[in-house]
C-alpha atoms as a PDB file:
ATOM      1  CA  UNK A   1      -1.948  -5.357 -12.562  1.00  0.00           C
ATOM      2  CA  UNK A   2      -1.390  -8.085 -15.393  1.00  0.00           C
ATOM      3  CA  UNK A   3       1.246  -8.899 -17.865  1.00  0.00           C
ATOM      4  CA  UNK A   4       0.921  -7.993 -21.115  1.00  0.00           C
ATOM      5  CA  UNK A   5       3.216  -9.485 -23.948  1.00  0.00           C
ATOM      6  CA  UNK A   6       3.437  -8.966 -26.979  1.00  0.00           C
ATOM      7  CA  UNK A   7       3.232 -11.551 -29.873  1.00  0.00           C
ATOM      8  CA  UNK A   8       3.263 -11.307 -33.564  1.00  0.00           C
ATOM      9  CA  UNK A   9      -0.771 -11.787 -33.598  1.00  0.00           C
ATOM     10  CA  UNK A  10      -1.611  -9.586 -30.799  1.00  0.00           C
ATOM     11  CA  UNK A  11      -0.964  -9.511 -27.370  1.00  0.00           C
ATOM     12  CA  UNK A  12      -1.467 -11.914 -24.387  1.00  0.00           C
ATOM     13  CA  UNK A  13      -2.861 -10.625 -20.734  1.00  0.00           C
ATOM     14  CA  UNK A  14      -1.980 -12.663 -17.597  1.00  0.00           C
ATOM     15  CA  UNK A  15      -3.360 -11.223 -14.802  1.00  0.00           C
ATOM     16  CA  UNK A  16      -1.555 -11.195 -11.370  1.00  0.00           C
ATOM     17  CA  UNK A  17      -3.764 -13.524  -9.813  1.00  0.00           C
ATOM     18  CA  UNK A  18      -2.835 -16.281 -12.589  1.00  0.00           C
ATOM     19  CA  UNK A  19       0.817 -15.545 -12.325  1.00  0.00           C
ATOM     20  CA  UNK A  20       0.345 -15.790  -8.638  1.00  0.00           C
ATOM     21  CA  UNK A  21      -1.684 -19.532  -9.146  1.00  0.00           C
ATOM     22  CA  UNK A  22       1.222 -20.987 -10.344  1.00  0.00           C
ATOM     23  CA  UNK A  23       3.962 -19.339  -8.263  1.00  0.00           C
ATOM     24  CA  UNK A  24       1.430 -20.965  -5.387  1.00  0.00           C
ATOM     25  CA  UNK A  25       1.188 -24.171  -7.800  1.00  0.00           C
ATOM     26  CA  UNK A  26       5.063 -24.853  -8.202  1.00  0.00           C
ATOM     27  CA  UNK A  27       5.786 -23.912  -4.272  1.00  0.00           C
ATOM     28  CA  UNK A  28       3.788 -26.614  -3.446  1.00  0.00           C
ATOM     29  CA  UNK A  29       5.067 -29.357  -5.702  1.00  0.00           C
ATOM     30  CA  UNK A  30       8.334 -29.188  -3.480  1.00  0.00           C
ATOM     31  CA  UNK A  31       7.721 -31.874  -0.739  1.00  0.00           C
ATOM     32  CA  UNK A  32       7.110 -30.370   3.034  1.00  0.00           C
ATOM     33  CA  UNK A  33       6.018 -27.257   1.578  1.00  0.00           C
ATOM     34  CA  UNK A  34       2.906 -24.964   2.199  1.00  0.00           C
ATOM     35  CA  UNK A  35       2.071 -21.681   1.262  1.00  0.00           C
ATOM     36  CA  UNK A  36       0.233 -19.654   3.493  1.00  0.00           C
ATOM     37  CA  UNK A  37      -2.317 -16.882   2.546  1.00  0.00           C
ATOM     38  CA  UNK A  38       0.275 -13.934   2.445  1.00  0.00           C
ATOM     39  CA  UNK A  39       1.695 -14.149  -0.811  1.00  0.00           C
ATOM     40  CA  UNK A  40       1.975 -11.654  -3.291  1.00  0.00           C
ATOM     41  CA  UNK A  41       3.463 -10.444  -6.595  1.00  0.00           C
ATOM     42  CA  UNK A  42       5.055  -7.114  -7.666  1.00  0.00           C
ATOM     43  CA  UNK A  43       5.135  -6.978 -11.874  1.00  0.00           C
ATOM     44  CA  UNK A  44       7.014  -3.781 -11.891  1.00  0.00           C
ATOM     45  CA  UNK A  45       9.898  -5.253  -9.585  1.00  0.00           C
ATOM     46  CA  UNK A  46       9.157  -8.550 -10.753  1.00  0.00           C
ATOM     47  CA  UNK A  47       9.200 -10.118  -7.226  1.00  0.00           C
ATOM     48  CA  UNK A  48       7.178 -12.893  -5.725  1.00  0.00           C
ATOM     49  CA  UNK A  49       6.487 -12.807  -1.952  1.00  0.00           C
ATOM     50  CA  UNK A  50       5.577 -16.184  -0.708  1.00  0.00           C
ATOM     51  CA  UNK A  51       4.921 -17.083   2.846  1.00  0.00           C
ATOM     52  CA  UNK A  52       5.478 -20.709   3.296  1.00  0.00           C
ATOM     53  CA  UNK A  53       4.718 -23.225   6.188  1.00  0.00           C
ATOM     54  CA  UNK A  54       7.682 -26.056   6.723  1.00  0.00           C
ATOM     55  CA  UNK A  55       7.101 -29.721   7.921  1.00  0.00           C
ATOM     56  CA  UNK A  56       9.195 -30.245  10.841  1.00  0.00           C
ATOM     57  CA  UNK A  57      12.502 -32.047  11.040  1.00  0.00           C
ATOM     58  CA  UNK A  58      13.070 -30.750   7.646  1.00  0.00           C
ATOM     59  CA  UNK A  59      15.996 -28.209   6.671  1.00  0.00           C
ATOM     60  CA  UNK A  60      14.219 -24.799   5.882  1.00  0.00           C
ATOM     61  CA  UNK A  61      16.911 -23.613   3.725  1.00  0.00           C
ATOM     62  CA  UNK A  62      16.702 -26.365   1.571  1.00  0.00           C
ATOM     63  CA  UNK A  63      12.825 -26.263   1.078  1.00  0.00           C
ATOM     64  CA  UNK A  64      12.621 -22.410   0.642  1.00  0.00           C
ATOM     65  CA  UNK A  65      15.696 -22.757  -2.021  1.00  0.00           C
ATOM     66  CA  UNK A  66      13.456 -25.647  -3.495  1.00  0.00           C
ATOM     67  CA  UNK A  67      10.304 -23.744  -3.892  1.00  0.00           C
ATOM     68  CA  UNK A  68      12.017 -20.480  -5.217  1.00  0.00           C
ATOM     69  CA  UNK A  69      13.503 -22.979  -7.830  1.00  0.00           C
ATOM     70  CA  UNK A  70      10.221 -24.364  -8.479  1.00  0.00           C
ATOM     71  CA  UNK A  71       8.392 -21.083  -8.477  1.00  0.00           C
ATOM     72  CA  UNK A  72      11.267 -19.212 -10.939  1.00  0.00           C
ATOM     73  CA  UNK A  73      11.239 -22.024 -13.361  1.00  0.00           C
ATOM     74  CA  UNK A  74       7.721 -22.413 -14.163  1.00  0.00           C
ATOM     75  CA  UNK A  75       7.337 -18.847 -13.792  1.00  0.00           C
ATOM     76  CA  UNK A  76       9.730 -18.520 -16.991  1.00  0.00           C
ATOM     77  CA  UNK A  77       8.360 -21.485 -18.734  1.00  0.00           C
ATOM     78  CA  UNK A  78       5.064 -20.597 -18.688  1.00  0.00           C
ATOM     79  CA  UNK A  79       5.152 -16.823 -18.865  1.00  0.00           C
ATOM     80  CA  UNK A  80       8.819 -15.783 -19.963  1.00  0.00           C
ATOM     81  CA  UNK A  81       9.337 -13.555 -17.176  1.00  0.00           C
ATOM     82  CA  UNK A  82      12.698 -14.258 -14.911  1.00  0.00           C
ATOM     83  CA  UNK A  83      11.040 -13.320 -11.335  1.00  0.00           C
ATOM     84  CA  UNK A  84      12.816 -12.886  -7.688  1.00  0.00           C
ATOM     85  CA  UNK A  85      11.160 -15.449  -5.239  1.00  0.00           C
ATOM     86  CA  UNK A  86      11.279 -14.044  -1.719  1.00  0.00           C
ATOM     87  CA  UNK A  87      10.292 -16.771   0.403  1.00  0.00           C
ATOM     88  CA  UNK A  88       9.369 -16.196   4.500  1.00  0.00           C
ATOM     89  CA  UNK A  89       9.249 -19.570   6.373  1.00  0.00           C
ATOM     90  CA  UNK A  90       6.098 -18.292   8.553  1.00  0.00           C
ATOM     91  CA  UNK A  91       5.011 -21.535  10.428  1.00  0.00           C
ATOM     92  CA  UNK A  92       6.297 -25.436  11.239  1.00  0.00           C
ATOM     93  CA  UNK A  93       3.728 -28.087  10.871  1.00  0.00           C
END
């Protein structure tokens, strides 16, 4: 499935896997933070599912708020779309 929007000119296809690259993108520019290969995106609910891996010592509520931040905001900036983040803290490195 991809998002379509469209603009005055015509319209502009993002397909899941792209919006997906940068939800991955922006979870990992929070430090401690990994995502792990179950990850997906629903458009129709628009809901991300990331499954994240945690450095140890570190508080997991604080990085999984962090990288839903991360992930919401560039999600709107770069797309326009105001997405849930469902993060699952799946492993401790």
């Amino acid at each position: 499935m991809s998002l379509v929007i469209e603009a005055a000119a015509g319209s502009i296809t993002v397909p899941d896997s792209t919006l997906l690259a940068i939800a991955v993108a922006a979870a990992e520019r929070v430090e401690g933070v990994r995502v792990l290969r179950r990850r997906g995106i629903d458009l129709e609910e628009r809901v991300v599912r990331l499954a994240l891996a945690a450095r140890r010592g570190e508080s997991l509520l604080g990085l999984g708020q962090a990288a839903q931040n991360e992930v919401a905001e560039s999600l709107a900036a770069m797309c326009g779309i105001e997405a849930r983040v469902e993060i699952t803290i799946g492993e401790l490195e």
